[in-house]
Each structure stands twice: as structure tokens, then as C-alpha cells.
PDB file of N, CA and C in Angstrom:
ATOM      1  N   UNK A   1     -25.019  -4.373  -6.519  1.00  0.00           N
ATOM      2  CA  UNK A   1     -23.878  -3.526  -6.773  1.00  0.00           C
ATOM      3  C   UNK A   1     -22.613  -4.236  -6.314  1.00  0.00           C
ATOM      4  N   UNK A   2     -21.374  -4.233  -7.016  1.00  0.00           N
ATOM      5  CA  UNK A   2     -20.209  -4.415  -7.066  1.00  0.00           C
ATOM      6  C   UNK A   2     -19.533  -3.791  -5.997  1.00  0.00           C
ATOM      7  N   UNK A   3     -18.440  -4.456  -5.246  1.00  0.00           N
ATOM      8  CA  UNK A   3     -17.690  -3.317  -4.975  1.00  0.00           C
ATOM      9  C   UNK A   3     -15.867  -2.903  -5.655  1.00  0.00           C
ATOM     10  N   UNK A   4     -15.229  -2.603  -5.605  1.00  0.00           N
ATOM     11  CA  UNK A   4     -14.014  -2.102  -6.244  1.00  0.00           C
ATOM     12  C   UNK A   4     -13.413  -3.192  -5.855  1.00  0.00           C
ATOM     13  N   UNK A   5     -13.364  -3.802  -4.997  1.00  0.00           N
ATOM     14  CA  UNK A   5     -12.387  -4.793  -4.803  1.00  0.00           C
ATOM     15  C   UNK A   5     -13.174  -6.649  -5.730  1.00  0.00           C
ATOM     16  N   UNK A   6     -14.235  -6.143  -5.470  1.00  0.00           N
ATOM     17  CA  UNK A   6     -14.823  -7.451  -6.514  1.00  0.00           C
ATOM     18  C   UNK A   6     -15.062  -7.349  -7.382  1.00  0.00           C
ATOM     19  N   UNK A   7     -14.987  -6.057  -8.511  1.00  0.00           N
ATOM     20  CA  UNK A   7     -14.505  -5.801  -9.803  1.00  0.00           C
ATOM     21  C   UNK A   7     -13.005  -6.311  -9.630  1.00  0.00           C
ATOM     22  N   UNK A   8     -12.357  -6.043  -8.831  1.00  0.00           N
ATOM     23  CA  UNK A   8     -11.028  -5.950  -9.453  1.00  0.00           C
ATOM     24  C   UNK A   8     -10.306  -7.867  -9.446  1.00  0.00           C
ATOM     25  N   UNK A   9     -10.985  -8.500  -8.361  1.00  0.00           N
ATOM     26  CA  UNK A   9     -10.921  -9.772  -8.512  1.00  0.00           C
ATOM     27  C   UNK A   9     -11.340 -10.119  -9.112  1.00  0.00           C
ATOM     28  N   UNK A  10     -12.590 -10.156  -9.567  1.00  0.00           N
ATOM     29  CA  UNK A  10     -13.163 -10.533 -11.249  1.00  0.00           C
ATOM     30  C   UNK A  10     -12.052 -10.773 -12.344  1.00  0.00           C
ATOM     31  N   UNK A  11     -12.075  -9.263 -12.627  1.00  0.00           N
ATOM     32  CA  UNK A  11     -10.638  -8.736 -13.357  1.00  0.00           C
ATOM     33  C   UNK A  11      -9.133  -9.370 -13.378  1.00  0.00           C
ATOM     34  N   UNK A  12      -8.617  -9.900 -12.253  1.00  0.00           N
ATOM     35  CA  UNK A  12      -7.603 -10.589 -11.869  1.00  0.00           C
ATOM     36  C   UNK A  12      -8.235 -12.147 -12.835  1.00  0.00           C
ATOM     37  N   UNK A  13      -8.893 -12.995 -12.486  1.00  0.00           N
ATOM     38  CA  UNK A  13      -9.768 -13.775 -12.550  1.00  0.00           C
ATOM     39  C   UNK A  13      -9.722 -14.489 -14.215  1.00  0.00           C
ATOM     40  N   UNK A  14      -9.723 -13.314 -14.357  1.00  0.00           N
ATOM     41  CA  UNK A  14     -10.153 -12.839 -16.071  1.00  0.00           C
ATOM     42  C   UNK A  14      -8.901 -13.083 -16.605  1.00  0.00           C
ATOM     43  N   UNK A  15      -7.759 -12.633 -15.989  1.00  0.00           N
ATOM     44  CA  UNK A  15      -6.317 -12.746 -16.635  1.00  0.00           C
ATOM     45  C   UNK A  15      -5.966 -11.370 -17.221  1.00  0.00           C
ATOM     46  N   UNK A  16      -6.262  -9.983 -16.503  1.00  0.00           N
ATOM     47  CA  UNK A  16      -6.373  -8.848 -16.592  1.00  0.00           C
ATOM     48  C   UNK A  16      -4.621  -8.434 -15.727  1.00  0.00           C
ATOM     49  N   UNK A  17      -3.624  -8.277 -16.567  1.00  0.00           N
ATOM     50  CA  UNK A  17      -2.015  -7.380 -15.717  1.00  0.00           C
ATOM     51  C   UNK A  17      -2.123  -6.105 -15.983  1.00  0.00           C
ATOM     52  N   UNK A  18      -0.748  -5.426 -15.257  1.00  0.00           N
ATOM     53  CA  UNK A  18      -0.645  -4.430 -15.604  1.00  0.00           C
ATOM     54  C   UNK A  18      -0.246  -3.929 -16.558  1.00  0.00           C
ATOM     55  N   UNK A  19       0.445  -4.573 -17.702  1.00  0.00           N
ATOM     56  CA  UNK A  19       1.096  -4.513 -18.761  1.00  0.00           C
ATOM     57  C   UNK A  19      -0.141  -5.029 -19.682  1.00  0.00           C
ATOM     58  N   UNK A  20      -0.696  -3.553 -20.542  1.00  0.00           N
ATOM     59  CA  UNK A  20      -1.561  -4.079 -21.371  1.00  0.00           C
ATOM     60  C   UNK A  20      -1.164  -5.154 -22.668  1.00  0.00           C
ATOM     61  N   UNK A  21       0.264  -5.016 -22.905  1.00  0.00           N
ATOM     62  CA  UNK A  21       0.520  -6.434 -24.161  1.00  0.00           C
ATOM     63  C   UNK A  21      -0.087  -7.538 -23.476  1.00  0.00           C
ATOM     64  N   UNK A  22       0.227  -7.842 -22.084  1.00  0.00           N
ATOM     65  CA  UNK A  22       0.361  -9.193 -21.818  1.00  0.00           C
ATOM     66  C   UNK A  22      -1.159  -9.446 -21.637  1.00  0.00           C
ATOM     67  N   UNK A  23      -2.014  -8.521 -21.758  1.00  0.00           N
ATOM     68  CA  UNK A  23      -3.448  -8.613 -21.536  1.00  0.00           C
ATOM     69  C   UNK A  23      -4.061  -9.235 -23.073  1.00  0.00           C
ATOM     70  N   UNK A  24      -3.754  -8.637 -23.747  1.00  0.00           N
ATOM     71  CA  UNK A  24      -4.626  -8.676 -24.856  1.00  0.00           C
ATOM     72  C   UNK A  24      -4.694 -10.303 -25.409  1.00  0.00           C
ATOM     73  N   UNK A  25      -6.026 -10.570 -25.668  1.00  0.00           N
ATOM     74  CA  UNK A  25      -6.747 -11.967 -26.307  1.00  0.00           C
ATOM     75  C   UNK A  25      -7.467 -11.786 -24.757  1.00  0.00           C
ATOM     76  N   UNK A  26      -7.207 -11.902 -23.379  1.00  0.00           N
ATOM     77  CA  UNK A  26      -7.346 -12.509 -21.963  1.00  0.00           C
ATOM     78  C   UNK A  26      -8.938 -11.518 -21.867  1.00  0.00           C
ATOM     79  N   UNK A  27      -8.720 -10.071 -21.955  1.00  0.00           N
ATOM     80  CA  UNK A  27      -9.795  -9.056 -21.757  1.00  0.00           C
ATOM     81  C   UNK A  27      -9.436  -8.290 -22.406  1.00  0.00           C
ATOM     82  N   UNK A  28     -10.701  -7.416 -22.212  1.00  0.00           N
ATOM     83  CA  UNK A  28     -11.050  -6.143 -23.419  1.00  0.00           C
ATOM     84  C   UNK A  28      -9.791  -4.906 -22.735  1.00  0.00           C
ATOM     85  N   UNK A  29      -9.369  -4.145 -23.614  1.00  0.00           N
ATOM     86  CA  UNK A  29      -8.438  -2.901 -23.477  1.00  0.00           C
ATOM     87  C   UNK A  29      -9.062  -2.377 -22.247  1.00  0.00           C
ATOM     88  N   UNK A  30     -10.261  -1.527 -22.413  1.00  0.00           N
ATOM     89  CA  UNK A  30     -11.057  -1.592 -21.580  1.00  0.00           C
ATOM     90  C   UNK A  30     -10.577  -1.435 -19.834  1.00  0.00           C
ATOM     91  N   UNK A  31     -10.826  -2.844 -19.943  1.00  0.00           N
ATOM     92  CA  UNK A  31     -10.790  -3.662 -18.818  1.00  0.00           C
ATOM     93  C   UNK A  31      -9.282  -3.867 -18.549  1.00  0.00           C
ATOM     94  N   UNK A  32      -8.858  -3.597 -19.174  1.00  0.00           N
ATOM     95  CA  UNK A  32      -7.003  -3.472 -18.287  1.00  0.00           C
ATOM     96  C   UNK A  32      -6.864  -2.106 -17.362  1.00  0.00           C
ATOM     97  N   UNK A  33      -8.001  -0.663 -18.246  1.00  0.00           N
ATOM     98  CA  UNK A  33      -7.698   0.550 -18.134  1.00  0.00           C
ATOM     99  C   UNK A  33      -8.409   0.315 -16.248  1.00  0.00           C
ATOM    100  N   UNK A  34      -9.595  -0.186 -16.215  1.00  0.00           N
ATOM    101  CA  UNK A  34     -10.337  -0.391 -15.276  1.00  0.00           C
ATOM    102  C   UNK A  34      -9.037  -0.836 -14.265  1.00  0.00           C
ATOM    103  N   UNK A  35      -8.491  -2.061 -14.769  1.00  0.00           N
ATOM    104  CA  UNK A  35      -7.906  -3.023 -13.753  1.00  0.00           C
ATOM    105  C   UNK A  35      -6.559  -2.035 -13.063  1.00  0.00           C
ATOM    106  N   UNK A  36      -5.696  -1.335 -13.996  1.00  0.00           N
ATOM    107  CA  UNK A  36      -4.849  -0.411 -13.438  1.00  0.00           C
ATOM    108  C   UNK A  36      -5.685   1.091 -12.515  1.00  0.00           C
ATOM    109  N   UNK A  37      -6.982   1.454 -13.076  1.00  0.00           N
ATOM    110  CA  UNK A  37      -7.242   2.454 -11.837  1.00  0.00           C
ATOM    111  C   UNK A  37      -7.356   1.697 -10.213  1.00  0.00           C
ATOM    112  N   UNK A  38      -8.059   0.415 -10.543  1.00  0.00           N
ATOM    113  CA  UNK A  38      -8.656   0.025  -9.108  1.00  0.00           C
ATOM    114  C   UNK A  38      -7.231  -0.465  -8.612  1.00  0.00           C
ATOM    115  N   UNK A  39      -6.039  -0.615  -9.254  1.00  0.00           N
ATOM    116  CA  UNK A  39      -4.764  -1.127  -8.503  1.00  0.00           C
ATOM    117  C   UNK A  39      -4.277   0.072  -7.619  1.00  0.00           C
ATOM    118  N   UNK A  40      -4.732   1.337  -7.878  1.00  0.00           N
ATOM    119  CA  UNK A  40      -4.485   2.675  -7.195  1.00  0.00           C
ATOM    120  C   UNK A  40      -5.381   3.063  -6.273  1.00  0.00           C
ATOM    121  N   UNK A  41      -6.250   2.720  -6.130  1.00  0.00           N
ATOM    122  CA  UNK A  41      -7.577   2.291  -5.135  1.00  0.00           C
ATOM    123  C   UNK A  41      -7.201   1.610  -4.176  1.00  0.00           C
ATOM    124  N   UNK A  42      -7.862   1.707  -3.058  1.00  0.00           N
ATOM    125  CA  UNK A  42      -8.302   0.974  -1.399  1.00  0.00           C
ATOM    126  C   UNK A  42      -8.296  -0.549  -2.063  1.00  0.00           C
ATOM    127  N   UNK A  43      -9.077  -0.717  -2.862  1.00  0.00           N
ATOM    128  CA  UNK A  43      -9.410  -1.936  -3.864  1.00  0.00           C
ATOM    129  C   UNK A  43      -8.496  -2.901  -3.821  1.00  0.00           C
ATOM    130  N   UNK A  44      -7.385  -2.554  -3.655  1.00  0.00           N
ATOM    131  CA  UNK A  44      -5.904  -3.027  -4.036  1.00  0.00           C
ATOM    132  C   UNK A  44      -5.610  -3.883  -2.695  1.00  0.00           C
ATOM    133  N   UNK A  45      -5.831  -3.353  -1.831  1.00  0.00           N
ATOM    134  CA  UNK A  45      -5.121  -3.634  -0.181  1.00  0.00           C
ATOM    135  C   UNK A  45      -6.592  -4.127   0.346  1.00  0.00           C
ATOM    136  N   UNK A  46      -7.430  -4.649  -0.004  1.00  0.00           N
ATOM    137  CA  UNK A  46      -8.913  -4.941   0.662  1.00  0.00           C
ATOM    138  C   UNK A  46      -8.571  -6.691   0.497  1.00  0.00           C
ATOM    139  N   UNK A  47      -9.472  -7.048   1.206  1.00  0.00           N
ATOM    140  CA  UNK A  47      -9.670  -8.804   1.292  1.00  0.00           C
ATOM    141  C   UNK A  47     -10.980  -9.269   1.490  1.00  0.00           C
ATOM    142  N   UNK A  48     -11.365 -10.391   1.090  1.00  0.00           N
ATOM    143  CA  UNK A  48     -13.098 -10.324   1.115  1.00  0.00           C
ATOM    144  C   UNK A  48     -13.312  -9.893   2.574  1.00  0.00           C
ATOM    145  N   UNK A  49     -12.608 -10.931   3.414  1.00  0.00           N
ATOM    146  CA  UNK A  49     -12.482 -10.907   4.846  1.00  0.00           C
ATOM    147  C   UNK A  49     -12.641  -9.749   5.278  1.00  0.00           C
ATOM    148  N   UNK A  50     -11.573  -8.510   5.205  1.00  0.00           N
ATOM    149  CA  UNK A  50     -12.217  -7.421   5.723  1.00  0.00           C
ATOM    150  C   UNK A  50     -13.751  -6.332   5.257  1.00  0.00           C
ATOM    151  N   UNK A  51     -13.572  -6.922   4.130  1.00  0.00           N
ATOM    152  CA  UNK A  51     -15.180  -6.352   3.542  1.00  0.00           C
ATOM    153  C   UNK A  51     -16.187  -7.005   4.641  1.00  0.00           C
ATOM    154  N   UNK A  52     -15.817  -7.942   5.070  1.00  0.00           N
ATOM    155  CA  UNK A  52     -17.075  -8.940   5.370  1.00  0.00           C
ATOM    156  C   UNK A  52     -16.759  -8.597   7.345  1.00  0.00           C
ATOM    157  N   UNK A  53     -15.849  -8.599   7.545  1.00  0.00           N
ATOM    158  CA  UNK A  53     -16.239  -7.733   8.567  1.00  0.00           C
ATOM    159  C   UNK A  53     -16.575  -6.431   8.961  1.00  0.00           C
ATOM    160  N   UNK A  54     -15.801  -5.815   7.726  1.00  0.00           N
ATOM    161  CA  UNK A  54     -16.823  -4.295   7.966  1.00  0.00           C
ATOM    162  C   UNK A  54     -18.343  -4.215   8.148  1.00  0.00           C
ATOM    163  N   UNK A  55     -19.176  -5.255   7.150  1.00  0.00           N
ATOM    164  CA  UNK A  55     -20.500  -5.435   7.153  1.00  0.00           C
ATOM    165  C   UNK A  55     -20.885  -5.749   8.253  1.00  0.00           C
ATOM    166  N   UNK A  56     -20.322  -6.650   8.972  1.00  0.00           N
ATOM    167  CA  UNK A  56     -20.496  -7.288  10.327  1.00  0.00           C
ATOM    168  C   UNK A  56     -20.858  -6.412  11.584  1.00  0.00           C
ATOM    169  N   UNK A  57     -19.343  -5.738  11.417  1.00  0.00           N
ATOM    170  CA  UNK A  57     -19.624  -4.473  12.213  1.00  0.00           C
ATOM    171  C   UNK A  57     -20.681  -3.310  12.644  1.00  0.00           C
ATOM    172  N   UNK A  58     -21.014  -3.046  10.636  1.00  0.00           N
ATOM    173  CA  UNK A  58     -21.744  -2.136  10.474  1.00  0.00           C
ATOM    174  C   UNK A  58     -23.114  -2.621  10.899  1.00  0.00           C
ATOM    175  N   UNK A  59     -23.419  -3.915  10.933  1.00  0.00           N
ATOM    176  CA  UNK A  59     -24.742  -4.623  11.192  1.00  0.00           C
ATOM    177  C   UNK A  59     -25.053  -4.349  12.707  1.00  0.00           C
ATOM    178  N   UNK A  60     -23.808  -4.527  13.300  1.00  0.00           N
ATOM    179  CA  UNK A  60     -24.265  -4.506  14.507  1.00  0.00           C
ATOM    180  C   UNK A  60     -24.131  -3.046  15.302  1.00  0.00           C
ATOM    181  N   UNK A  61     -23.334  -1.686  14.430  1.00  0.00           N
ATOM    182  CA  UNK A  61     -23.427  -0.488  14.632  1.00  0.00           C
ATOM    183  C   UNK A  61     -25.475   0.210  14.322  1.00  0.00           C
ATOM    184  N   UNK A  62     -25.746  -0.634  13.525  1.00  0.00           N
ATOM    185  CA  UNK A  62     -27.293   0.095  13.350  1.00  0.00           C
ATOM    186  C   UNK A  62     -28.200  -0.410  14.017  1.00  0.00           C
ATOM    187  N   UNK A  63     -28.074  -1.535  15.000  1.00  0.00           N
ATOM    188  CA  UNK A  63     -28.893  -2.631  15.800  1.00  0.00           C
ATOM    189  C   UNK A  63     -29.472  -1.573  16.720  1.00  0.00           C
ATOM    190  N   UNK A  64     -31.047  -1.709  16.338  1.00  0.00           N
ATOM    191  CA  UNK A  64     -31.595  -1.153  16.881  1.00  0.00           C
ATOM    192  C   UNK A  64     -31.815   0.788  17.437  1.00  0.00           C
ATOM    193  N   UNK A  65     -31.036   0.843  16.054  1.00  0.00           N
ATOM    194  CA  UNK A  65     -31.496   2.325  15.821  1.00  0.00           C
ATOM    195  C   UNK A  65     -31.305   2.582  13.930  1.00  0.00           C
ATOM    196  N   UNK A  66     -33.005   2.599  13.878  1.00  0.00           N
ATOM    197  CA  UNK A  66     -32.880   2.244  11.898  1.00  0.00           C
ATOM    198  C   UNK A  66     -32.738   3.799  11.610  1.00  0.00           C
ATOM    199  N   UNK A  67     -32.312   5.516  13.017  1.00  0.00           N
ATOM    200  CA  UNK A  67     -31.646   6.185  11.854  1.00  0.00           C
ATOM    201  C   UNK A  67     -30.141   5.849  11.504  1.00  0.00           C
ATOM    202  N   UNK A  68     -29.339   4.815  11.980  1.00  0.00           N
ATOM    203  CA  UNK A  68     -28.192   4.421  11.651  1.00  0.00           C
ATOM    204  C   UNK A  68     -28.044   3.749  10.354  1.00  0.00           C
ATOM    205  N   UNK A  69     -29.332   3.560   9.402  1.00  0.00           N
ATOM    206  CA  UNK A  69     -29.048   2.643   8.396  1.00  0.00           C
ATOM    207  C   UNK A  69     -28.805   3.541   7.605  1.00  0.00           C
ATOM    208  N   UNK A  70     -28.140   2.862   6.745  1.00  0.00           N
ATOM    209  CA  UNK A  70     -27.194   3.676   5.304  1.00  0.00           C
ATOM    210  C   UNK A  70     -27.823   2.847   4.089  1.00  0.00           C
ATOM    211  N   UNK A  71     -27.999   3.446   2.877  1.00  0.00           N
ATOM    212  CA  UNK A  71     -28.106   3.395   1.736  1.00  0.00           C
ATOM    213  C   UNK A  71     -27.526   1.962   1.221  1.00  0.00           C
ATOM    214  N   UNK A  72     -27.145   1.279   0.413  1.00  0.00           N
ATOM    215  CA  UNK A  72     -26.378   0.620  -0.349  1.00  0.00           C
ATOM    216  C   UNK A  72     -25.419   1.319  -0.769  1.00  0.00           C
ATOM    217  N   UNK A  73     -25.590   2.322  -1.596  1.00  0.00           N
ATOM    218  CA  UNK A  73     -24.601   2.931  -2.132  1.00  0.00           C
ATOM    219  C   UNK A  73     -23.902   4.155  -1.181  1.00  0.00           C
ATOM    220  N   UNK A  74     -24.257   4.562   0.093  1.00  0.00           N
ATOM    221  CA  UNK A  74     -23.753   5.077   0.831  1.00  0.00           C
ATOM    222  C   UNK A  74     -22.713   3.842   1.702  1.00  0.00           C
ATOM    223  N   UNK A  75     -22.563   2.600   1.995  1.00  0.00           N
ATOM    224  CA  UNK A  75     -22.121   1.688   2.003  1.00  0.00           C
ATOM    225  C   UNK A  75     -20.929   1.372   1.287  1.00  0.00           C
ATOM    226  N   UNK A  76     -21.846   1.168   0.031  1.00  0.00           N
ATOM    227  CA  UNK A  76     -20.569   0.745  -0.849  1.00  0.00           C
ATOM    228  C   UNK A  76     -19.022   1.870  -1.296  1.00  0.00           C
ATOM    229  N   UNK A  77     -19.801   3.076  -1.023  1.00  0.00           N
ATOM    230  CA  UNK A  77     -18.721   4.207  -0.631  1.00  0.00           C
ATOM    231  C   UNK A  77     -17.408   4.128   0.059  1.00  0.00           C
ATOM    232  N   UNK A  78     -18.431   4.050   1.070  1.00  0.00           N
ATOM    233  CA  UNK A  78     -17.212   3.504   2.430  1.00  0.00           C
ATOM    234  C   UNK A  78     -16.486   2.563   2.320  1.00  0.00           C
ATOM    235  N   UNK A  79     -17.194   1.602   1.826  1.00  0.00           N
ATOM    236  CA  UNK A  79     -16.381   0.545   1.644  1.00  0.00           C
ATOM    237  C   UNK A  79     -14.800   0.387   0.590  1.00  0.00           C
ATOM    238  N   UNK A  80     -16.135   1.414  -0.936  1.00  0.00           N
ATOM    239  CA  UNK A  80     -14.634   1.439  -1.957  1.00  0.00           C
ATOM    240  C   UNK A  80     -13.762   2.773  -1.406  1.00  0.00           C
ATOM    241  N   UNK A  81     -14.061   3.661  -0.699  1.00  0.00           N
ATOM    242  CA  UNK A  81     -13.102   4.678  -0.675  1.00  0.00           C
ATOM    243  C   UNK A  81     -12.111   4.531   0.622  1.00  0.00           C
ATOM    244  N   UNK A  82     -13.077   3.582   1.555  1.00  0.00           N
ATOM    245  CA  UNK A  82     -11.854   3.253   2.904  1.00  0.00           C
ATOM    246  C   UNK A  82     -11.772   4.497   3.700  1.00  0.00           C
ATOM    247  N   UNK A  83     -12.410   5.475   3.971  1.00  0.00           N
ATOM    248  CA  UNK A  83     -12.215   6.582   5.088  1.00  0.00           C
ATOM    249  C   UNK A  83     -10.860   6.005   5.695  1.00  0.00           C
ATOM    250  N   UNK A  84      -9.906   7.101   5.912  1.00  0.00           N
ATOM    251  CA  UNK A  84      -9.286   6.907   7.362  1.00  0.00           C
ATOM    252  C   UNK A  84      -9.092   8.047   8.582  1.00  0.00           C
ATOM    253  N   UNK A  85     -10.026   8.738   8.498  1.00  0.00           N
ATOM    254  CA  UNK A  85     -10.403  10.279   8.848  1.00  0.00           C
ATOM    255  C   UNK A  85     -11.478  10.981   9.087  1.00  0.00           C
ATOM    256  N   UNK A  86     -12.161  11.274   9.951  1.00  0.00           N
ATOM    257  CA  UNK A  86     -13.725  11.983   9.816  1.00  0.00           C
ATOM    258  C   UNK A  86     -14.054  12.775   9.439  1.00  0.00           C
ATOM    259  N   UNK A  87     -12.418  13.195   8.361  1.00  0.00           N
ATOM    260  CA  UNK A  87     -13.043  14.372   7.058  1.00  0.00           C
ATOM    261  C   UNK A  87     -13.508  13.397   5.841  1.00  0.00           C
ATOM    262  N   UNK A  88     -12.642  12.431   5.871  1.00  0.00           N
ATOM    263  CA  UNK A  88     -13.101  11.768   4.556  1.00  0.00           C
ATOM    264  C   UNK A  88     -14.205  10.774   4.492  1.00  0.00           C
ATOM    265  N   UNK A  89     -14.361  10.355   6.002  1.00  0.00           N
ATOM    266  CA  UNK A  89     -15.526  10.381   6.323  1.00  0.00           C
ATOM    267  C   UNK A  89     -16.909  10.792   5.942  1.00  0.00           C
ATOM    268  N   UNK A  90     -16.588  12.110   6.233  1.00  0.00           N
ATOM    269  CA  UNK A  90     -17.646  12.875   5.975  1.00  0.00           C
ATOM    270  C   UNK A  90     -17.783  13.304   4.325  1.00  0.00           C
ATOM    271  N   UNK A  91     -16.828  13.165   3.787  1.00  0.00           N
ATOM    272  CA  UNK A  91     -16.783  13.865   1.810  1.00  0.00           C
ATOM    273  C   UNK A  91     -17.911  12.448   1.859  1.00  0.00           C
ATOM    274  N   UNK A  92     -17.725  11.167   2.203  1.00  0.00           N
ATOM    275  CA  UNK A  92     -18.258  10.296   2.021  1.00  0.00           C
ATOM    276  C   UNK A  92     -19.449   9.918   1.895  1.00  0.00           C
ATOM    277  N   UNK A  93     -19.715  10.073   3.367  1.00  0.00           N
ATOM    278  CA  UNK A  93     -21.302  10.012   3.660  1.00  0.00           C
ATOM    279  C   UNK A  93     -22.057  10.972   5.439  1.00  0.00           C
ATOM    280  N   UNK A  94     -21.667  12.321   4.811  1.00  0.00           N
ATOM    281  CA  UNK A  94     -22.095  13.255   5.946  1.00  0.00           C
ATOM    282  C   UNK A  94     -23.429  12.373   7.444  1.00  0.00           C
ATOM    283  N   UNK A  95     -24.052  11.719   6.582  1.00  0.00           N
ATOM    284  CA  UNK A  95     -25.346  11.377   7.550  1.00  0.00           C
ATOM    285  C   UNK A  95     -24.198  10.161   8.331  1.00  0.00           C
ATOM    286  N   UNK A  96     -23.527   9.101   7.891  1.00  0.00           N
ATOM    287  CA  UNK A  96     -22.722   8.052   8.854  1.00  0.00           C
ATOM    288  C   UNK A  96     -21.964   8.826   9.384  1.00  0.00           C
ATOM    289  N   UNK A  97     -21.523   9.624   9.078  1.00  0.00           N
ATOM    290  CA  UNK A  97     -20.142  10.631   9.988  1.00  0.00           C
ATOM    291  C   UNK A  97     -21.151  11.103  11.449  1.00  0.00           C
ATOM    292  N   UNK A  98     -22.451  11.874  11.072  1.00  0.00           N
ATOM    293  CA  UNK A  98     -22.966  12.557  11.891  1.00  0.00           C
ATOM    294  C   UNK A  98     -23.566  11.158  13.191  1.00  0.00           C
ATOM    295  N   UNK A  99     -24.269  10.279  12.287  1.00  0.00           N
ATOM    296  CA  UNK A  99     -23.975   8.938  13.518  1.00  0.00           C
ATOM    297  C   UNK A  99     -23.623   8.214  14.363  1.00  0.00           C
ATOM    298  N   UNK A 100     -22.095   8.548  14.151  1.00  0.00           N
ATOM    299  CA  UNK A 100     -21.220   7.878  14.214  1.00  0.00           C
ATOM    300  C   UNK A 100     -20.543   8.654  15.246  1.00  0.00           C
ATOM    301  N   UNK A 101     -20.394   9.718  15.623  1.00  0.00           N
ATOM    302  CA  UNK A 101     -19.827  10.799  16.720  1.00  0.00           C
ATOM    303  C   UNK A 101     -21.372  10.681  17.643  1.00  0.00           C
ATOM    304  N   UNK A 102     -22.239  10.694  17.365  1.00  0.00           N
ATOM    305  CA  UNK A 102     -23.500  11.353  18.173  1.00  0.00           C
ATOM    306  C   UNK A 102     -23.857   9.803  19.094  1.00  0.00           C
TER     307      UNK A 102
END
């Protein structure tokens, strides 16, 4: 699985702007529509770097307690939606919220 920010570098990659004229021959229509939602997205302001330390983190938040492990796609959540709150937190992934306080 992908995450929003490595779709959207792909996409960059690709020769994907915000101005769909300047897109077209480069990528599909499509894929401009894609490239302008994820510019409104967490997606936007992410860096591999901090992806890659979130993982880091999170690796060493479940060390040695496997009910701390999360899904992939409970993961990749967090990752594309960016919590900054332990409500949104929780819309996210109720079981890491409940972890994560306890």
C-alpha cells in the first residue's frame, strides 16, 4: 500500500501541476484531479523523512507489547490523515488512541 504522500510524489514525478492545461500529454486528467486533492491533504506538508520516522517511532512504541500492533492500513491512516488531536486520533484508529493513553 501507498501512502498519500507517495502517490503524490509519484504524481509530481510524472509532471502532474495544478493547472490542468499545463498537464495534459504529461498524465491522465485523472491524475491531475488526484494530484490537486492530495495538494489539500497532510500529503502536501509530509517528507519521506518524517514518514520514516514516524515508523521508527511507532516500531519502537509496540516493542514488546504485540497488543500495540496496528494493521497496515490502520497505519497508513495515521500516517495519510496526520492526527493532531486525540479526537482525530481516535475517528482514526480507536484501538491506537486507546494504547496510546493506557
Amino acid at each position: 500500500m501507498l501512502t498519500d504522500f507517495e502517490v503524490l510524489d509519484m504524481l509530481r514525478a510524472r509532471g502532474a501541476q495544478r493547472d490542468p492545461m499545463a498537464c495534459i500529454g504529461l498524465v491522465a486528467n485523472s491524475e491531475c484531479k488526484v494530484y490537486d486533492y492530495l495538494l489539500q491533504r497532510a500529503a502536501c506538508n509530509q517528507t519521506r523523512e518524517v514518514i520514516e520516522s514516524f515508523k521508527r517511532r511507532y516500531e519502537e512504541f509496540k516493542k514488546g507489547n504485540e497488543k500495540r500492533k496496528l494493521t497496515k492500513a490502520e497505519l497508513l491512516n495515521i500516517i495519510n490523515f496526520r492526527p493532531s488531536s486525540h479526537a482525530e486520533l481516535y475517528a482514526v484508529s480507536s484501538r491506537f488512541f486507546l494504547l496510546s493513553i493506557f
